[in-house]
PDB file of N, CA and C in Angstrom:
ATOM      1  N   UNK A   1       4.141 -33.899 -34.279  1.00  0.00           N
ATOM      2  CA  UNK A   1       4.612 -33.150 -33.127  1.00  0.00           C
ATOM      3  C   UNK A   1       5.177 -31.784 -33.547  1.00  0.00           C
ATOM      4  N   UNK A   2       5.998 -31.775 -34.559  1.00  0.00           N
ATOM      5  CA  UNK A   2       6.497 -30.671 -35.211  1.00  0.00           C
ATOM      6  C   UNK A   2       5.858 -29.831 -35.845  1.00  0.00           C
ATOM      7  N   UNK A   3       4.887 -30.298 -36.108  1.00  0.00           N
ATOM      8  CA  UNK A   3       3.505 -30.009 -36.991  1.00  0.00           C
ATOM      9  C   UNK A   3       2.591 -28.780 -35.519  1.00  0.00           C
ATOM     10  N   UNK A   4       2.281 -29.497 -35.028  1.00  0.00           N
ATOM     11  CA  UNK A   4       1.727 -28.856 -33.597  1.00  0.00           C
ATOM     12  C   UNK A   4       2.272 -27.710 -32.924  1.00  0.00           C
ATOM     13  N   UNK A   5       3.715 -28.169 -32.712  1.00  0.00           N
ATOM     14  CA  UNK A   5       4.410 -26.798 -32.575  1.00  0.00           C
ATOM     15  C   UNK A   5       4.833 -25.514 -32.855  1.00  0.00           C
ATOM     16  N   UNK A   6       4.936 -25.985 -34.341  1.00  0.00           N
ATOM     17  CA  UNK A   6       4.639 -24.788 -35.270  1.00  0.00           C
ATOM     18  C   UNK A   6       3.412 -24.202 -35.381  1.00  0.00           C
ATOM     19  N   UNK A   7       2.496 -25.087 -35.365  1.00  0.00           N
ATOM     20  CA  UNK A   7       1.096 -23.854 -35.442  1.00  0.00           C
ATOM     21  C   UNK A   7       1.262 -23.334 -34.013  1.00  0.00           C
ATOM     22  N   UNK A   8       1.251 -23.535 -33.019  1.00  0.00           N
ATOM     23  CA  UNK A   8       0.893 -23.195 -31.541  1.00  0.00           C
ATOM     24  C   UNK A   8       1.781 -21.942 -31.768  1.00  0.00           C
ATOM     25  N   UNK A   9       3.098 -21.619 -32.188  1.00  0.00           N
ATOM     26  CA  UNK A   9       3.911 -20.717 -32.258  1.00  0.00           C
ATOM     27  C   UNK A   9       3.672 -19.782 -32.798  1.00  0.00           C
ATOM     28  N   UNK A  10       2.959 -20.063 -34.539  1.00  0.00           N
ATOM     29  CA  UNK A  10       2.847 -19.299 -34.970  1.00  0.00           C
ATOM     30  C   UNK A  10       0.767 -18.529 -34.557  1.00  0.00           C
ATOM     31  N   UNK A  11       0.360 -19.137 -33.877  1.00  0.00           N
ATOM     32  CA  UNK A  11      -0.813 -18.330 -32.915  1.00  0.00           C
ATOM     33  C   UNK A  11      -0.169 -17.947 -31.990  1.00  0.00           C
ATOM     34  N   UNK A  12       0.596 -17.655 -31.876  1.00  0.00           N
ATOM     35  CA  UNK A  12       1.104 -16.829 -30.494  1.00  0.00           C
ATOM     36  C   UNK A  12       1.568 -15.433 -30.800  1.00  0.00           C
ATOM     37  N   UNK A  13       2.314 -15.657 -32.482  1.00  0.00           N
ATOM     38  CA  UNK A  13       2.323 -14.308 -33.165  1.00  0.00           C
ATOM     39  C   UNK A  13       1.339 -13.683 -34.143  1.00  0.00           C
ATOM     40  N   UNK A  14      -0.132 -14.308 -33.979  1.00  0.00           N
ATOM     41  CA  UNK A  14      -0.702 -13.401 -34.546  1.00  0.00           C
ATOM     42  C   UNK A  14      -1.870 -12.325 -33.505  1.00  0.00           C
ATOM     43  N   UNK A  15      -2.376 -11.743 -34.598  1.00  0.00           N
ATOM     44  CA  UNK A  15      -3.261 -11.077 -32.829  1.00  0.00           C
ATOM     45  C   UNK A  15      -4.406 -12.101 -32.688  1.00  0.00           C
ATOM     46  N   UNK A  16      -4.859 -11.158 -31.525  1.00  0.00           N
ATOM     47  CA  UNK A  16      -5.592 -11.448 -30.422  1.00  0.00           C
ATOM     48  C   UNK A  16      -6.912 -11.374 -31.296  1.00  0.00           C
ATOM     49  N   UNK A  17      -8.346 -12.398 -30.596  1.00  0.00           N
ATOM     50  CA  UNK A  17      -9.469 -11.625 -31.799  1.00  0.00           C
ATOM     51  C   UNK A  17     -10.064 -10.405 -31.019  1.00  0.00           C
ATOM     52  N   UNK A  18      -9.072  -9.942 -29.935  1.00  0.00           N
ATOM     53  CA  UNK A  18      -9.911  -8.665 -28.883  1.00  0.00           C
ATOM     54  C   UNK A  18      -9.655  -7.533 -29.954  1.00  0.00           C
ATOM     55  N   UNK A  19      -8.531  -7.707 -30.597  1.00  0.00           N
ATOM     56  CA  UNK A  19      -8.407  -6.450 -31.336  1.00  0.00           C
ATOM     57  C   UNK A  19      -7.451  -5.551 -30.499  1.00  0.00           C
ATOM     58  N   UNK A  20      -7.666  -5.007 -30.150  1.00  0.00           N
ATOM     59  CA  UNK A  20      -6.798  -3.941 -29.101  1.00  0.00           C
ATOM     60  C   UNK A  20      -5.508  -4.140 -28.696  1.00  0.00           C
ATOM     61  N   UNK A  21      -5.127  -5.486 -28.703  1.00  0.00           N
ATOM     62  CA  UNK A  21      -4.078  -6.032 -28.399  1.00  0.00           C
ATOM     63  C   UNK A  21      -2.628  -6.819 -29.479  1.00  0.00           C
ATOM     64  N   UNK A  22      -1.364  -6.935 -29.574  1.00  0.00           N
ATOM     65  CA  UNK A  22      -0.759  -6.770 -30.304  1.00  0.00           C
ATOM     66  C   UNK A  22      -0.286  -8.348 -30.305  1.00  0.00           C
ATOM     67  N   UNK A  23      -0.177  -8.754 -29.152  1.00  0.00           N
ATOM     68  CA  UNK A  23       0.142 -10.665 -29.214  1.00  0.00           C
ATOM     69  C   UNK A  23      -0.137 -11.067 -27.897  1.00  0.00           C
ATOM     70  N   UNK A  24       0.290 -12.165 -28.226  1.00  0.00           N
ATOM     71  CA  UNK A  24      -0.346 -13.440 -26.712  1.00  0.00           C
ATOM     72  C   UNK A  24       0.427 -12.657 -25.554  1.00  0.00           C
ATOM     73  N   UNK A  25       1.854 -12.174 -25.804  1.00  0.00           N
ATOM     74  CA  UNK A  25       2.720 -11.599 -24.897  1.00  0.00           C
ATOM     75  C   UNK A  25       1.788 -10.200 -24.357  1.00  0.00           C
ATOM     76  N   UNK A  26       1.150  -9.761 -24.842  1.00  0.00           N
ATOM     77  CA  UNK A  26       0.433  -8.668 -23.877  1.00  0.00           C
ATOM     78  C   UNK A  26      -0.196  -9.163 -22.586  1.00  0.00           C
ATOM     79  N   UNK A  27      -1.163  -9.972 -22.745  1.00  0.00           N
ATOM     80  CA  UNK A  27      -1.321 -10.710 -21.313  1.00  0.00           C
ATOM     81  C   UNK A  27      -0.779 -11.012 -19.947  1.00  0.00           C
ATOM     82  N   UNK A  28       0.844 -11.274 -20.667  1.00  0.00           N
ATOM     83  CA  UNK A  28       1.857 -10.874 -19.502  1.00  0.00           C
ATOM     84  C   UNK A  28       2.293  -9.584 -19.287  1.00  0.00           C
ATOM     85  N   UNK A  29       2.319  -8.877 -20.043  1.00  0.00           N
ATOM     86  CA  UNK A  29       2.399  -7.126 -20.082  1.00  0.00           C
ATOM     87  C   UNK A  29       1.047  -6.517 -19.350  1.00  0.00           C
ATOM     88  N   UNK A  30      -0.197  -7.287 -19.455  1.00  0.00           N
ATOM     89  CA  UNK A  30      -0.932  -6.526 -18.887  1.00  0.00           C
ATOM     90  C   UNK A  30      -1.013  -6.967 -17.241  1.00  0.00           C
ATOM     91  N   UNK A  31      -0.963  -8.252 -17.154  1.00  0.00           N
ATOM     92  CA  UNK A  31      -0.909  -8.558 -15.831  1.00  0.00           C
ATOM     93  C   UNK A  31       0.378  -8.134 -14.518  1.00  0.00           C
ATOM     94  N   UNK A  32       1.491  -7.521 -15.791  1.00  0.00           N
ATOM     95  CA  UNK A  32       2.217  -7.031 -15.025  1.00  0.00           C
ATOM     96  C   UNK A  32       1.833  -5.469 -14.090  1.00  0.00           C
ATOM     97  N   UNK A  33       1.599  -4.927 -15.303  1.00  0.00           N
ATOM     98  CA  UNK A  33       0.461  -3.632 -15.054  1.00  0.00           C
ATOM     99  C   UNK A  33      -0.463  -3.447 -14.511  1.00  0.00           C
ATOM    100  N   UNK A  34      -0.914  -4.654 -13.994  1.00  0.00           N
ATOM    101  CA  UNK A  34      -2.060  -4.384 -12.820  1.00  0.00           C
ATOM    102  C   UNK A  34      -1.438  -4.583 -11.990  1.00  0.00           C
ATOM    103  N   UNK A  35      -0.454  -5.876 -11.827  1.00  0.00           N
ATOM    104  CA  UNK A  35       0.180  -6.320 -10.415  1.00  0.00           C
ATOM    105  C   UNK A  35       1.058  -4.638  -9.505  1.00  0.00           C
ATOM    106  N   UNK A  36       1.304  -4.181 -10.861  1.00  0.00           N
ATOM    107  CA  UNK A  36       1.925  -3.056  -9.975  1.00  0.00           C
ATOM    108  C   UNK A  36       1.677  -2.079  -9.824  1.00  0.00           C
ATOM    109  N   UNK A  37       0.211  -1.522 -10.355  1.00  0.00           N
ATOM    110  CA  UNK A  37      -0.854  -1.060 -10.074  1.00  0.00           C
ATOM    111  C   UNK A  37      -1.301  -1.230  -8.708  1.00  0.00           C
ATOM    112  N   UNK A  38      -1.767  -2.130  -8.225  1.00  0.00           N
ATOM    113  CA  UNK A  38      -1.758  -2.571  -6.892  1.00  0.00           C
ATOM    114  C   UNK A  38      -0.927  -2.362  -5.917  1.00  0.00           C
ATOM    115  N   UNK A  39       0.472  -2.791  -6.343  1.00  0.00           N
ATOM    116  CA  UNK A  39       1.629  -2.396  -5.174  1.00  0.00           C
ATOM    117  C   UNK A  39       1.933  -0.870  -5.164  1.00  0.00           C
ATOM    118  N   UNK A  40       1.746  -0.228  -6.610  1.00  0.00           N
ATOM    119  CA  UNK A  40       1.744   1.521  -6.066  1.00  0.00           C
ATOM    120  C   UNK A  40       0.601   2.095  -4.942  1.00  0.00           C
ATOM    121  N   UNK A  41      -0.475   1.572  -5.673  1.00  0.00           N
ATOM    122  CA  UNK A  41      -1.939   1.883  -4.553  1.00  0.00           C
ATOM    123  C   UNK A  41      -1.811   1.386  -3.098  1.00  0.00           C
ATOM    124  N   UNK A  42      -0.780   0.279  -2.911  1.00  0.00           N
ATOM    125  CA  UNK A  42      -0.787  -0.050  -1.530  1.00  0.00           C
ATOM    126  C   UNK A  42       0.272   0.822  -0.946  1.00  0.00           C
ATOM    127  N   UNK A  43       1.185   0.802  -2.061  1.00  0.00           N
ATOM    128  CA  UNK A  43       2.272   1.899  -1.352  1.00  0.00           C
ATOM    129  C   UNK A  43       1.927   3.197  -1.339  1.00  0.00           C
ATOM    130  N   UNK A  44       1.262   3.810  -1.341  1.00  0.00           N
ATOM    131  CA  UNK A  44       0.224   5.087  -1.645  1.00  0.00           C
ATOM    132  C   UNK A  44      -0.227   4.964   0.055  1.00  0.00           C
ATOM    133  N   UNK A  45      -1.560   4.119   0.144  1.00  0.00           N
ATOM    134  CA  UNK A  45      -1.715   4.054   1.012  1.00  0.00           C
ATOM    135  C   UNK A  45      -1.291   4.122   2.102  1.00  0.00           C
ATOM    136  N   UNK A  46      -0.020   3.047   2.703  1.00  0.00           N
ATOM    137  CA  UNK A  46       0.408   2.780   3.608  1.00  0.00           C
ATOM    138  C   UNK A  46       1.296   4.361   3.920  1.00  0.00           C
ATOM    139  N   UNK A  47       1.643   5.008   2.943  1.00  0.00           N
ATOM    140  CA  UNK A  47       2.546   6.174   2.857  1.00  0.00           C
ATOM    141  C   UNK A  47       1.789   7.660   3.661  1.00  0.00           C
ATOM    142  N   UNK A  48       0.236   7.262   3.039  1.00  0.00           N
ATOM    143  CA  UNK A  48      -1.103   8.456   3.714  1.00  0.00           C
ATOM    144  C   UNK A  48      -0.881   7.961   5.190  1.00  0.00           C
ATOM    145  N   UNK A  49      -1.310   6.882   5.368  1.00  0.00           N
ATOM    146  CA  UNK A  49      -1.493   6.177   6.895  1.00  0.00           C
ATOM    147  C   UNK A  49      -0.360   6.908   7.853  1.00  0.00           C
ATOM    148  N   UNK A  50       0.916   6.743   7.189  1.00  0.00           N
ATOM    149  CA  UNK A  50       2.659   7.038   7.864  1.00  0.00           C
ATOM    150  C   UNK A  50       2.343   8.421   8.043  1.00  0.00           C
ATOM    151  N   UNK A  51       1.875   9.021   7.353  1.00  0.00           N
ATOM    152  CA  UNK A  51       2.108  10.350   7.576  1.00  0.00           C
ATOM    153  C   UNK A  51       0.957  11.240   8.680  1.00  0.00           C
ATOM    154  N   UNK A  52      -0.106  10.197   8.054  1.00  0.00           N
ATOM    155  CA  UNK A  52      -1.222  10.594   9.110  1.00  0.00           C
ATOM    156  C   UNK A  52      -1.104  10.246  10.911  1.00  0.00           C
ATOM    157  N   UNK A  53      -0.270   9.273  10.769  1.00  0.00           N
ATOM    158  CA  UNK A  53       0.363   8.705  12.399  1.00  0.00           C
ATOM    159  C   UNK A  53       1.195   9.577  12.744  1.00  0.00           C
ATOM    160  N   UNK A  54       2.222   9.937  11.451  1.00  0.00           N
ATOM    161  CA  UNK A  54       3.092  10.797  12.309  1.00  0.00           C
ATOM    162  C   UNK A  54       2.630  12.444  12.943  1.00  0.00           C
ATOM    163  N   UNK A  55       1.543  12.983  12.136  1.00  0.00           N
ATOM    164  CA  UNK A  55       1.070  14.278  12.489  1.00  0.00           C
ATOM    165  C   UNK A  55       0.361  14.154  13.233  1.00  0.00           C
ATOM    166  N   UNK A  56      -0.621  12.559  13.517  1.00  0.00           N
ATOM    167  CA  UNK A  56      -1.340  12.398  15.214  1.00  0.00           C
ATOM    168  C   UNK A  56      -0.460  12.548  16.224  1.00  0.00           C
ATOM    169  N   UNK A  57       0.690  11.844  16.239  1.00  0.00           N
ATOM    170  CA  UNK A  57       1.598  11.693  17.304  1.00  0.00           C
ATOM    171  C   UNK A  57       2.601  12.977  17.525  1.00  0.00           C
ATOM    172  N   UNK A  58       2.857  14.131  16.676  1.00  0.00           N
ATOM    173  CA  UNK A  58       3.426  15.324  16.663  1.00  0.00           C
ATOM    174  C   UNK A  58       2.734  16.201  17.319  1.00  0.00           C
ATOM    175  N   UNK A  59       1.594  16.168  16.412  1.00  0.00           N
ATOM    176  CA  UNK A  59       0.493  17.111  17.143  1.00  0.00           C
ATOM    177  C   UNK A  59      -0.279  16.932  18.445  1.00  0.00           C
ATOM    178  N   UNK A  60       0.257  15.819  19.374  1.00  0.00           N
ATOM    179  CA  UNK A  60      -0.286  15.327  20.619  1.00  0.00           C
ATOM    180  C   UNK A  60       0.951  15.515  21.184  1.00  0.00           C
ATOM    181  N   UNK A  61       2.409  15.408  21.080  1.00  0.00           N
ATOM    182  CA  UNK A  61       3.277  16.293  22.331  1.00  0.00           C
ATOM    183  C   UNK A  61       2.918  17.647  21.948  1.00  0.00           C
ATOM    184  N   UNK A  62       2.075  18.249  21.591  1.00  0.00           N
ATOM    185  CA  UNK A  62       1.948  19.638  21.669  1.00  0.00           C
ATOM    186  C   UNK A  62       1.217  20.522  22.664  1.00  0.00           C
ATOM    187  N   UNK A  63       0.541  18.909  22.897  1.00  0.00           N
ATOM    188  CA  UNK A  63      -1.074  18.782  23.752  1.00  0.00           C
ATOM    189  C   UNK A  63      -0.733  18.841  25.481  1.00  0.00           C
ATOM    190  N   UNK A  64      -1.194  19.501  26.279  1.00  0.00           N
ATOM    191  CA  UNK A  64      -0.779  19.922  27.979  1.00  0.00           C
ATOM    192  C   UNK A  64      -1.813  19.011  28.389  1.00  0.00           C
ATOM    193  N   UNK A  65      -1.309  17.785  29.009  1.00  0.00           N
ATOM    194  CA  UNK A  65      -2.311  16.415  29.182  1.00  0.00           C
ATOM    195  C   UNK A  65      -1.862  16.478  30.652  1.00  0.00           C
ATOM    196  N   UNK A  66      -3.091  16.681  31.544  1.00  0.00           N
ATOM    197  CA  UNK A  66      -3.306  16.529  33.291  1.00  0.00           C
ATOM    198  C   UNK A  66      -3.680  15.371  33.262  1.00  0.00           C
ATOM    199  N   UNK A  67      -2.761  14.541  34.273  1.00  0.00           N
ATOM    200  CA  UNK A  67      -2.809  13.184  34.821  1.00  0.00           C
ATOM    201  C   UNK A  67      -2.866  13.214  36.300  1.00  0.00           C
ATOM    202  N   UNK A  68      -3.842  12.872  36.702  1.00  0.00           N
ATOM    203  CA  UNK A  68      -3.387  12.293  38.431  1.00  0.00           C
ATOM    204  C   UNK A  68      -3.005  11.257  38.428  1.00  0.00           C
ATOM    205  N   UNK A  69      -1.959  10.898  39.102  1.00  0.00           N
ATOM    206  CA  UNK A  69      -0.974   9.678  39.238  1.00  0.00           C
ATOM    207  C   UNK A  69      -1.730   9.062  40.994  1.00  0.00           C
ATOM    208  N   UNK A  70      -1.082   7.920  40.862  1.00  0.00           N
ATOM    209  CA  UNK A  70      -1.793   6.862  41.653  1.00  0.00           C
ATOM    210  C   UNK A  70      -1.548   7.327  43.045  1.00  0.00           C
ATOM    211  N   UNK A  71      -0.900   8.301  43.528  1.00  0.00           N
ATOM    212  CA  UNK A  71      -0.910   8.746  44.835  1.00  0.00           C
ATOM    213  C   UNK A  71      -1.451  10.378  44.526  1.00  0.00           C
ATOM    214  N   UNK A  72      -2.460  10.492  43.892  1.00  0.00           N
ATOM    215  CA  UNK A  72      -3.314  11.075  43.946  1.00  0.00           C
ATOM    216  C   UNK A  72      -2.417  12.974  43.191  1.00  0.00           C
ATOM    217  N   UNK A  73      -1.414  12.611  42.973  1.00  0.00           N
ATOM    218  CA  UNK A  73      -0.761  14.116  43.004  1.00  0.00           C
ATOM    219  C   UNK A  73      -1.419  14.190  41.218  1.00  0.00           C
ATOM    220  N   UNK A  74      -1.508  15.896  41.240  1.00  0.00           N
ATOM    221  CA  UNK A  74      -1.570  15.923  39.769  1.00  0.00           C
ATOM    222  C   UNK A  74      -0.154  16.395  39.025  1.00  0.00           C
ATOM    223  N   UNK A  75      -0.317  15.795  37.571  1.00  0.00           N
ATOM    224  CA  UNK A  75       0.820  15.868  36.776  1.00  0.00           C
ATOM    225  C   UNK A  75       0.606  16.652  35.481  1.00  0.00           C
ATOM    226  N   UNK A  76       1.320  17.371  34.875  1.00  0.00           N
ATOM    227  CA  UNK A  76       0.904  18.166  33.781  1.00  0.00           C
ATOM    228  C   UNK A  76       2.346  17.552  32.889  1.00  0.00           C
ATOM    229  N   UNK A  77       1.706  17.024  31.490  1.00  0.00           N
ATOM    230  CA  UNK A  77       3.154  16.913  30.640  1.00  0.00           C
ATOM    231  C   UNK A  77       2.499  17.034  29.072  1.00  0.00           C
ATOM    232  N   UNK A  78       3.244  16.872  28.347  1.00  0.00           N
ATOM    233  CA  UNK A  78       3.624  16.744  26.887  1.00  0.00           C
ATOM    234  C   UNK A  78       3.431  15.431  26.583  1.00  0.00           C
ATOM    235  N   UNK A  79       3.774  14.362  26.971  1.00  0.00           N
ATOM    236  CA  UNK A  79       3.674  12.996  26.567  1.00  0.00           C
ATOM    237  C   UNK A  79       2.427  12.516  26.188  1.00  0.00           C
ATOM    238  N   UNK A  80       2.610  11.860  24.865  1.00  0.00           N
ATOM    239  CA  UNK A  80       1.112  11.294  24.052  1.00  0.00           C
ATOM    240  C   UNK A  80       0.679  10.329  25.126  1.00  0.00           C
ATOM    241  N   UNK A  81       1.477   9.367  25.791  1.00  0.00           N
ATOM    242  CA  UNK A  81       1.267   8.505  26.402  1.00  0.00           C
ATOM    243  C   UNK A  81       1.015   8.549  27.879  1.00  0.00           C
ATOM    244  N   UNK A  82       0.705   9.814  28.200  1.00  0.00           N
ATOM    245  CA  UNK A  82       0.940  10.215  29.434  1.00  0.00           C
ATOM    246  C   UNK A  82      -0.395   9.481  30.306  1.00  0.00           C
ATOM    247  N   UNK A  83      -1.406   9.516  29.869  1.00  0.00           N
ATOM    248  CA  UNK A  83      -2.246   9.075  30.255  1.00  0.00           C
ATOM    249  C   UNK A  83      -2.458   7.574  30.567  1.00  0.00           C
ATOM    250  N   UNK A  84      -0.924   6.819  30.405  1.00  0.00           N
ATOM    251  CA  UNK A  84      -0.757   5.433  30.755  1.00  0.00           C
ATOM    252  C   UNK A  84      -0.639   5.219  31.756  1.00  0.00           C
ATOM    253  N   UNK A  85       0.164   6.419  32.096  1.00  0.00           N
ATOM    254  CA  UNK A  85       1.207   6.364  33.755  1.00  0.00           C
ATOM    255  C   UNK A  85       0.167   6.719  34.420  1.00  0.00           C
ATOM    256  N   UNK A  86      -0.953   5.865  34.907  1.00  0.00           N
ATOM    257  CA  UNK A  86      -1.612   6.201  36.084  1.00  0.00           C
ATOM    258  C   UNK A  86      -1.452   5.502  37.460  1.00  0.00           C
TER     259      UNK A  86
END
């Protein structure tokens, strides 16, 4: 048993046969590095999206949106949403 453990240990400190790599512990070093690889790229993303919503929705109260409302009158406003209130 003691016998076993010691070798298993001591392959854990030698290298890898990839070469490139320094011990078994890189594997968790590298998988960390992708995992958060991923969460920057999503946070990237979601950050383009935020900003791209917010300059749709800025740049549409800018917008002079004619609504006729349900008793027929017309309405002139600013509101993105204006076109709900019918």
């Amino acid at each position: 048993m003691l016998r076993r453990t010691a070798r298993r240990l001591g392959h854990q400190l030698i290298k890898e046969p990839m070469g490139h790599e320094e011990t078994t512990f890189s594997r968790g070093n590298r998988t960390r590095s992708n995992a958060l690889q991923h969460m920057y790229g999503l946070a990237g993303f979601c950050g383009v999206g935020c900003i791209l919503a917010l300059f749709s929705f800025v740049s549409a109260q800018r917008r002079v949106q004619t609504t006729i409302l349900a008793d027929g009158a017309i309405s002139k406003g600013t509101c993105p949403t204006k076109w709900w209130n019918f």
